[in-house]
Every structure is written in structure tokens, then in C-alpha cells.
Protein backbone atom coordinates (compact mmCIF):
# COMPACT_ATOMS: atom_id res chain seq x y z
CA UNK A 1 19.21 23.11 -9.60
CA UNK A 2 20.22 19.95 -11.52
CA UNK A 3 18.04 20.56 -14.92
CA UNK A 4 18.64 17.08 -15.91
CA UNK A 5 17.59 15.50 -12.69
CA UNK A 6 14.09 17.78 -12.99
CA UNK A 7 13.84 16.77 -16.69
CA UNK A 8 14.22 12.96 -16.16
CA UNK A 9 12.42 12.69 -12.57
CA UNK A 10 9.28 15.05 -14.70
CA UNK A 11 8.89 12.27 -17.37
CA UNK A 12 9.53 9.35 -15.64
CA UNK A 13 6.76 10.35 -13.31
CA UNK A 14 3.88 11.36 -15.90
CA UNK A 15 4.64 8.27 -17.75
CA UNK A 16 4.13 5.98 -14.98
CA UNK A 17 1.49 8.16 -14.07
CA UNK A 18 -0.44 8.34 -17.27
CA UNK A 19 0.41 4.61 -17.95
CA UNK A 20 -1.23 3.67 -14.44
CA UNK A 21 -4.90 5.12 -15.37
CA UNK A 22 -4.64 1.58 -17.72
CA UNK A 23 -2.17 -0.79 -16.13
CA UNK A 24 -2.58 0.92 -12.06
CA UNK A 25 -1.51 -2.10 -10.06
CA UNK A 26 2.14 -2.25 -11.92
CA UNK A 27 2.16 1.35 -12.86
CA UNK A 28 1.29 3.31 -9.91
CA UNK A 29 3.25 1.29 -7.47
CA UNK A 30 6.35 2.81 -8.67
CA UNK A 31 5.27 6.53 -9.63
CA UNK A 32 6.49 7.77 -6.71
CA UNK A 33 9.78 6.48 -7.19
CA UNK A 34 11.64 8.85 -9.79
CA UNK A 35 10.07 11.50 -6.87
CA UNK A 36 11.65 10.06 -4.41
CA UNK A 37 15.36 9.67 -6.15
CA UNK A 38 15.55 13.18 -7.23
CA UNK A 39 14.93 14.60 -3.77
CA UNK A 40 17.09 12.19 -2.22
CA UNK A 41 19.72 11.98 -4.62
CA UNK A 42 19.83 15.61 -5.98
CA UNK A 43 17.55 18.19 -3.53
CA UNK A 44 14.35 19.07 -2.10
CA UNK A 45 13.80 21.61 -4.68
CA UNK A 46 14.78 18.98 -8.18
CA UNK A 47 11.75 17.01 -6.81
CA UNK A 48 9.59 19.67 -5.94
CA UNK A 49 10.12 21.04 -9.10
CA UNK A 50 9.45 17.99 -10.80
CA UNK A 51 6.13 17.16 -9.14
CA UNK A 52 5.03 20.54 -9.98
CA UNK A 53 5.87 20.32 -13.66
CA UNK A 54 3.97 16.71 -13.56
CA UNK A 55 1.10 18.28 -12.39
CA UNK A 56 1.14 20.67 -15.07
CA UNK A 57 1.64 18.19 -17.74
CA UNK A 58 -0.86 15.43 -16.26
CA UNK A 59 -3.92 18.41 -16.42
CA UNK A 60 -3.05 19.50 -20.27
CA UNK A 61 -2.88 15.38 -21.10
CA UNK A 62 -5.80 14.40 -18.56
CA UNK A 63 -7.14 16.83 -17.07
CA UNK A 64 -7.21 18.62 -13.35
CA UNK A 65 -8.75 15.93 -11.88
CA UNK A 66 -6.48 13.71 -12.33
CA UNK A 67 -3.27 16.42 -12.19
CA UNK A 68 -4.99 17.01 -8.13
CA UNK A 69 -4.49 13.35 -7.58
CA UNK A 70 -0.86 13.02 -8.83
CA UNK A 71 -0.29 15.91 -6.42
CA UNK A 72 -2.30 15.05 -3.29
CA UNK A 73 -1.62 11.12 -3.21
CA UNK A 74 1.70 10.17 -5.66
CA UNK A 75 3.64 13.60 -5.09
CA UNK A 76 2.63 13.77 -1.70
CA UNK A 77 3.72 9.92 -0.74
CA UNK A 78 7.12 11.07 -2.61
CA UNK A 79 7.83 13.76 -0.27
CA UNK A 80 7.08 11.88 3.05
CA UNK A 81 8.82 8.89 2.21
CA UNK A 82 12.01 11.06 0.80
CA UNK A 83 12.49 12.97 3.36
CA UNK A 84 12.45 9.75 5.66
CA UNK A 85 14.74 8.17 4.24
CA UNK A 86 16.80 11.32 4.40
CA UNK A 87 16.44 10.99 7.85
CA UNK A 88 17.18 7.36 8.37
CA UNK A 89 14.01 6.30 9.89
CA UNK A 90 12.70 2.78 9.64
CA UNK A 91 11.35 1.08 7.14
CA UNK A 92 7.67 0.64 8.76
CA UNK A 93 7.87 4.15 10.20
CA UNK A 94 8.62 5.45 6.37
CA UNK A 95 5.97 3.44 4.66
CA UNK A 96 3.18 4.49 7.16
CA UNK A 97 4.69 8.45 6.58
CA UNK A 98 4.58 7.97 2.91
CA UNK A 99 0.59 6.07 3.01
CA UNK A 100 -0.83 8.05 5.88
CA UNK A 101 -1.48 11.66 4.73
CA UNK A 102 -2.22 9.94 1.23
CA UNK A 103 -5.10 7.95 3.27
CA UNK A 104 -6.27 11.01 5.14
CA UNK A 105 -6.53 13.40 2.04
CA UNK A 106 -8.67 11.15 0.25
CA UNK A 107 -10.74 10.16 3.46
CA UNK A 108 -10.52 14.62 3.85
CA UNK A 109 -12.09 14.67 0.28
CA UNK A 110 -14.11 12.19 0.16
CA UNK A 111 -16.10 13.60 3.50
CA UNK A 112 -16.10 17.40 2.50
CA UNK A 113 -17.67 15.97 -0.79
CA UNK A 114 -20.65 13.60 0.61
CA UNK A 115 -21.26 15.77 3.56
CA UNK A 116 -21.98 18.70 0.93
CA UNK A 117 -23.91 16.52 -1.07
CA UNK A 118 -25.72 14.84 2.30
CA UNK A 119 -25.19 11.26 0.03
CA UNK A 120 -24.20 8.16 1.73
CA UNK A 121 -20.96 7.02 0.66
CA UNK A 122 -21.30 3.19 0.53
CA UNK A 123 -24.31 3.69 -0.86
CA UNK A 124 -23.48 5.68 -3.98
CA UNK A 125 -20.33 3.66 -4.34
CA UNK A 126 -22.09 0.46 -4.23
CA UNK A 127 -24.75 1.47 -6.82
CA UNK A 128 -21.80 2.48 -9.05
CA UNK A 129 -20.28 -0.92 -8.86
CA UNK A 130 -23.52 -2.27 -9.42
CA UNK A 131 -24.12 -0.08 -12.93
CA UNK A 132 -20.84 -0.97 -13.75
CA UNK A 133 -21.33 -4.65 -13.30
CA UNK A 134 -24.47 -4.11 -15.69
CA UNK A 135 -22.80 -2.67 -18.08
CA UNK A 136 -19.83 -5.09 -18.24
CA UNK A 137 -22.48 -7.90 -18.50
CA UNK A 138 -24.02 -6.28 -21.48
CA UNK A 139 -20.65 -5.58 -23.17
CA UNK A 140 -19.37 -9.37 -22.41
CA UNK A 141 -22.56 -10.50 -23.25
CA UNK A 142 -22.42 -8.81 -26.73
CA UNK A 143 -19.20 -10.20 -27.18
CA UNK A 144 -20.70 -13.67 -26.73
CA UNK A 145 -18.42 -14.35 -23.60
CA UNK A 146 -20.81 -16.43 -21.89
CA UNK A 147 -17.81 -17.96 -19.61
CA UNK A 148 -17.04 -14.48 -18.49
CA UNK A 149 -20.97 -13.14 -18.24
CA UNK A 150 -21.66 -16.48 -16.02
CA UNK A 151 -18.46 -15.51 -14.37
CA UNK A 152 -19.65 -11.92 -13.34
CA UNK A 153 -23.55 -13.08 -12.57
CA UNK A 154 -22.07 -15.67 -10.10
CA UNK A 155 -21.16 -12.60 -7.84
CA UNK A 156 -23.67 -12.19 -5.16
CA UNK A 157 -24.80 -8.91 -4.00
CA UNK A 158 -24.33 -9.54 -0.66
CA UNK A 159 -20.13 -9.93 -1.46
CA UNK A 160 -20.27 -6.62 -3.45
CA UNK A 161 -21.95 -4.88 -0.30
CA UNK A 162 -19.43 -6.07 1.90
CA UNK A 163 -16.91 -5.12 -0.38
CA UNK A 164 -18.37 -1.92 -0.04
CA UNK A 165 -18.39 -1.59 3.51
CA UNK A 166 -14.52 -2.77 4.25
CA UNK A 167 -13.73 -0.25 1.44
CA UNK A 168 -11.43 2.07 3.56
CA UNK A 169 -9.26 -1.14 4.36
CA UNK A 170 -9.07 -2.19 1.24
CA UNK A 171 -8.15 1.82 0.26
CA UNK A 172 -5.55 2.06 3.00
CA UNK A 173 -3.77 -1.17 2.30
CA UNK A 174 -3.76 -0.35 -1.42
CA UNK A 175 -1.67 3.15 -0.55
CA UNK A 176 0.62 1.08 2.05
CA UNK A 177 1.55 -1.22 -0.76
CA UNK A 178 2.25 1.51 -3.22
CA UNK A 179 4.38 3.09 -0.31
CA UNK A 180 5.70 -0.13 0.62
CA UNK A 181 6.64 -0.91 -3.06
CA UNK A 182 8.52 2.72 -4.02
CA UNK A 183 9.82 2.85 -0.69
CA UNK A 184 12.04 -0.57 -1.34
CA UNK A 185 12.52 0.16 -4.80
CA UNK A 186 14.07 3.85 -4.32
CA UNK A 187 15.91 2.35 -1.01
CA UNK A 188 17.81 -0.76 -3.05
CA UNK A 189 18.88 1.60 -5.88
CA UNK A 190 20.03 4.03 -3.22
CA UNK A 191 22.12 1.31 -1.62
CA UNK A 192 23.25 -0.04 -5.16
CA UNK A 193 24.65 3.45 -5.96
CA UNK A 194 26.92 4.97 -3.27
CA UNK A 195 27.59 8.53 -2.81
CA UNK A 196 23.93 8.87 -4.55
CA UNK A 197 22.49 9.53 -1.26
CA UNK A 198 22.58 8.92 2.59
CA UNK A 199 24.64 5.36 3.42
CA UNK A 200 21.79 3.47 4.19
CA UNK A 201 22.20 -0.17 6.03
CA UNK A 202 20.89 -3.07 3.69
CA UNK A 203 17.32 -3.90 4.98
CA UNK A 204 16.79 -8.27 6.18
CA UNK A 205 13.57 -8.43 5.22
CA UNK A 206 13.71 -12.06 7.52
CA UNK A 207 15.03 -9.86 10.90
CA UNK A 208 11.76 -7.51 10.33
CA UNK A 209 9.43 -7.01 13.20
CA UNK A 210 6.31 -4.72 13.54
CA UNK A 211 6.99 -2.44 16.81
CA UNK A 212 5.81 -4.68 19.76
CA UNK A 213 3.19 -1.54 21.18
CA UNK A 214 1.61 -1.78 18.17
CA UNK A 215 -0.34 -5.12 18.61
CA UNK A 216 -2.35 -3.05 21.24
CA UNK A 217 -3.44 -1.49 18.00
CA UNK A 218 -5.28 -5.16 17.52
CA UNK A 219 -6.36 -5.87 20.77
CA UNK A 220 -8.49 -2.40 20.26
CA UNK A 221 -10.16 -3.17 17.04
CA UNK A 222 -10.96 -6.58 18.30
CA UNK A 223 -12.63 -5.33 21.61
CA UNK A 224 -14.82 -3.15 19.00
CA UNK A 225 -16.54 -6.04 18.25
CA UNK A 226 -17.73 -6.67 21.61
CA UNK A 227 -20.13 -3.62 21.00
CA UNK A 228 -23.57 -5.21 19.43
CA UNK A 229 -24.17 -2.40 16.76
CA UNK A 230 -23.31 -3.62 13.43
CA UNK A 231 -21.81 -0.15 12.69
CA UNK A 232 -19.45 -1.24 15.58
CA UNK A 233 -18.94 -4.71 13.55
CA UNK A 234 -18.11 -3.00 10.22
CA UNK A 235 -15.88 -1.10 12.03
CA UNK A 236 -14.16 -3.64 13.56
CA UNK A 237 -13.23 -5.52 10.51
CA UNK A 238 -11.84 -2.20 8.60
CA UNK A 239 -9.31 -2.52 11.63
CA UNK A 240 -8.47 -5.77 12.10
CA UNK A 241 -7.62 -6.52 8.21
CA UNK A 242 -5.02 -4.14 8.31
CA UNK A 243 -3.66 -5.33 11.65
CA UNK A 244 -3.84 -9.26 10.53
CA UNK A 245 -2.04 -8.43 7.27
CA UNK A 246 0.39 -6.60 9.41
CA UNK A 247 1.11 -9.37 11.35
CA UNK A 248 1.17 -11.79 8.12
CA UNK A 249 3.83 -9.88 7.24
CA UNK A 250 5.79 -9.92 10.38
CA UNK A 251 4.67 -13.96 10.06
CA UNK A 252 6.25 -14.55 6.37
CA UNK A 253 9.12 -12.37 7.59
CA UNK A 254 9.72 -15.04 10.55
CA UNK A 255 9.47 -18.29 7.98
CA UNK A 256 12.04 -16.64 5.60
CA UNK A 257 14.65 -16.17 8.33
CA UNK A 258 14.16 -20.45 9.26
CA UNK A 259 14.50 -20.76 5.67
CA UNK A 260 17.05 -18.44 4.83
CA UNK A 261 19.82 -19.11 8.12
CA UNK A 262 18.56 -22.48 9.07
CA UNK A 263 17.40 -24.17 6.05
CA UNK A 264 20.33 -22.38 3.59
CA UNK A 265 17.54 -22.31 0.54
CA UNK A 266 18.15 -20.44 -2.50
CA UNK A 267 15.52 -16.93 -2.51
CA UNK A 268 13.43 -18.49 -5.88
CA UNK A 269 12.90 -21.52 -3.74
CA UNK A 270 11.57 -19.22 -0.57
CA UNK A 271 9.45 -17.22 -2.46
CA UNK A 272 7.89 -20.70 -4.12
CA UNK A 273 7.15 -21.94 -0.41
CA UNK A 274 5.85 -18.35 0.69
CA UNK A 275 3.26 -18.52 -2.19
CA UNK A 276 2.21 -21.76 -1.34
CA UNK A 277 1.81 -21.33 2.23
CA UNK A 278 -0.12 -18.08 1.38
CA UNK A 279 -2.67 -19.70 -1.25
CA UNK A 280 -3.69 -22.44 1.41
CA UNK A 281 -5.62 -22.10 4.95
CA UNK A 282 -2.27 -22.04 6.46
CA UNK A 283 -2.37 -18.60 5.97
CA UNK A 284 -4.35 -18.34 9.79
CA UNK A 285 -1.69 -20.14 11.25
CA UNK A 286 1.45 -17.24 9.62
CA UNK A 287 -0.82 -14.70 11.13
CA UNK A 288 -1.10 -16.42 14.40
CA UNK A 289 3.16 -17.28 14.90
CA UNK A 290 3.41 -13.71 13.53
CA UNK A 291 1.85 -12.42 16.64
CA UNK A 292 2.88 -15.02 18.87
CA UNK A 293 6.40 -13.85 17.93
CA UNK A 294 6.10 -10.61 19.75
CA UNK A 295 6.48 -12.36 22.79
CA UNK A 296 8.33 -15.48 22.09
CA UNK A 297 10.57 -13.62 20.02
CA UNK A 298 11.86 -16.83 18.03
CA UNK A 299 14.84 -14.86 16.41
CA UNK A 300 16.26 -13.38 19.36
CA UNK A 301 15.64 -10.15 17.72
CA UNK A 302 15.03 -8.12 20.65
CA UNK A 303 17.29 -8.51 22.90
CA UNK A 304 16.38 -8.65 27.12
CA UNK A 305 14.87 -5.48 27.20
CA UNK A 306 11.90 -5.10 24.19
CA UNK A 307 11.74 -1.88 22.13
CA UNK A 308 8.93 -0.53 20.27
């Protein structure tokens, strides 16, 4: 066992960990990464190692509670998406491995918990957000933040209940990012450093496609709404968000390969047009060539014979 590896993977992890319960969106997305480089880099047993002495740490510093969620989501993701990347599998297939079982845990949890309570989900969530929004308007208002207080009243409650309601989306896109984010972070520092791990081929993010038998996975949570229920609705939409940001993606991948090969533009100025294009209505249309693509195949990616 490489001590030093298990020593520097531990603390890297419990800081990022501990400093994502304040800062989550920049901390979190990379917790899984020092994970993911010792049991790629070193062994299975330096990481494993590791995560268990985080888990120790995190419940003396903060508790079990949140020591079971370093383990179950963060330590978890680590494995999956180390031991993909061990075994060369693609990008999309290694994110999903590394979001999935972090997705069903929590969905695992989340269900033992309200079915032993017999509680509604959305509805204690929602009332939750709605004491919290109470309480921040009291705070802000104390503060004499009217801007801010005006700010927060102008929120109707019909946007927080829908918020509510597309919640496992929202949840499942939020652990595909963090998996999506470690998983391209560990892979470019893999590449950067050879003889550090397996000889991994540098990923074009502008030649990336979404498996073509996956937009079936669309067509089926777009029949859904055909069915009048509005359970069937609310359904509906938790499935097509993820598909139609899937297909964004694959959408944004297609314009930065015409503006990469074609166009010759330097990567600041691409990622300047990208945010544009995103921030406007013309965000539709990148969704729409993105699935159009599977079958016109604009970059001749395929080949005559299409692959999933």
C-alpha cells in the first residue's frame, strides 16, 4: 500500500468535502477526484482505504450524517467511475456508472424514509422551501435588504411547486454533472501524466455523440405525455429534461466541431459563442440539430453502418 497516496487522496477528499457543505457547486464537483486518482493511479485498495478514513474523519468533524453521504454518493461515484476508466469504457458510459447508483441510493433512501413515515415527499420538501423562504425574508428583511426581500417575494408559489415536482431531474442532473466534472478532470490529468495510469486516447469533446438507441429513451418519455393524468405529465417532464439536455449537449458538441475544423477559432472565442447561443432562445434550436444529428450525422462520425 502506497501510505502517501492514502494520506494525500484522505485529505484532499475531506477538504473538498467539508469545504462543499459551504461552497457545494465548486467544491463537490471535484471531491471525487483525489478518489478516483488514487485507485487509478496507485490501487483499488489506496482508494478504498482512503474513502474509508474520510468517512471516519467527516463523522468526528460533521457528524454521521454527513460521513453516510460522503460514502454512499462521493465515495461511491469514485469507485464506479475509477474502475471505468480502468477499463477503458466511454466517456458517457463512465459518467452514467459514476451518477447512477449515486441517483438510486438517494432515490433508495429517500423512499425507505417517507414510506416509514407514510409523508408525501413533495409535500414536506415543498413546505421546507417554503419555511426557509420565510425565514430568509425575515433575515434580509432585518438586514434592510429590501432589493433582495422584493427579490425573494417576487417568487410565485406556483414556480416553487413545480420546482418541487421536477425535483428528481433536477437531483439526477446535479450528480451527472458532478460525475461529468471529476470524470474529465481525473481523465486530463491521467493523460497529462503518462505511466500514471492506463494510456487513455485524448477525448474531442466536438466528435462526441450520445449512442443513437438512446433517443428512443425520448421518444418514451414524450409518449408519456399522451396519458391525461397529470401524474403522467409530471412524469413526463422529469424525463424529457434530462433527455433535452442530453441532446443540448450532443448539439453544442456539433457547433464546436464547425467552429473548431471549419471556422479555425481560438477555444476562448468558442466558449464566448457557446454562452451566447445558450443564454438566448436559440437554445431550442441546439437541442433540435442535436437530435437531428443522429440521423443526418453532419460530421460523418458514424460511418455507413450506425453504432450505439
Amino acid at each position: 500500500m502506497n501510505y502517501r497516496s492514502i494520506f494525500i487522496a484522505t485529505i484532499q477528499t475531506v477538504g473538498l468535502f467539508l469545504c462543499g457543505l459551504f461552497i457545494p457547486i465548486l467544491a463537490w464537483m471535484i471531491t471525487p477526484v483525489p478518489l478516483i486518482l488514487a485507485y487509478v493511479r496507485n490501487s483499488r485498495s489506496d482508494s478504498l482505504t482512503a474513502l474509508g478514513l474520510s468517512t471516519i474523519i467527516t463523522t468526528f468533524i460533521a457528524g454521521w450524517h454527513m460521513a453516510i453521504f460522503l460514502l454512499l454518493i462521493f465515495g461511491l461515484m469514485a469507485v464506479t467511475e475509477a474502475e471505468s476508466l480502468r477499463r477503458k469504457l466511454k466517456p458517457e458510459i463512465s459518467i452514467l456508472a459514476g451518477a447512477l447508483p449515486s441517483v438510486v441510493v438517494i432515490g433508495f433512501v429517500m423512499a425507505y424514509y417517507f414510506i416509514h413515515t407514510g409523508k408525501n415527499p413533495f409535500a414536506v420538501v415543498e413546505t421546507y422551501i417554503q419555511g426557509e423562504r420565510a425565514e430568509a425574508l425575515k433575515l434580509y428583511g432585518n438586514l434592510g435588504f429590501k432589493e433582495v426581500v422584493d427579490a425573494i417575494s417576487s417568487i410565485p408559489d406556483a414556480s416553487i411547486h413545480y420546482f418541487v415536482l421536477l425535483l428528481p431531474c433536477i437531483l439526477t442532473l446535479a450528480f451527472v454533472s458532478i460525475a461529468a466534472c471529476s470524470y474529465a478532470i481525473s481523465r486530463s490529468i491521467i493523460i497529462r501524466k503518462p505511466g500514471s495510469g492506463p494510456i487513455l486516447a485524448p477525448a474531442v469533446f466536438g466528435s462526441w455523440h450520445a449512442p443513437d438507441t438512446w433517443v428512443w429513451g425520448l421518444i418514451a418519455a414524450l409518449a408519456i405525455f399522451l396519458v391525461p393524468a397529470e401524474t403522467a405529465k409530471i412524469a413526463g417532464w422529469n424525463l424529457v429534461i434530462p433527455f433535452a439536455t442530453l441532446y443540448l449537449i450532443q448539439g453544442v458538441a456539433l457547433m464546436d466541431y464547425f467552429l473548431k475544423a471549419k471556422m479555425h477559432l481560438h477555444p476562448v472565442v468558442r466558449i464566448l459563442i457557446h454562452s451566447i447561443i445558450l443564454s438566448l432562445p436559440s437554445i431550442l434550436f441546439v437541442i433540435v440539430i442535436g437530435i437531428v444529428d443522429i440521423w443526418a450525422d453532419f460530421r460523418k462520425l458514424r460511418g455507413p453502418v450506425q453504432k450505439a
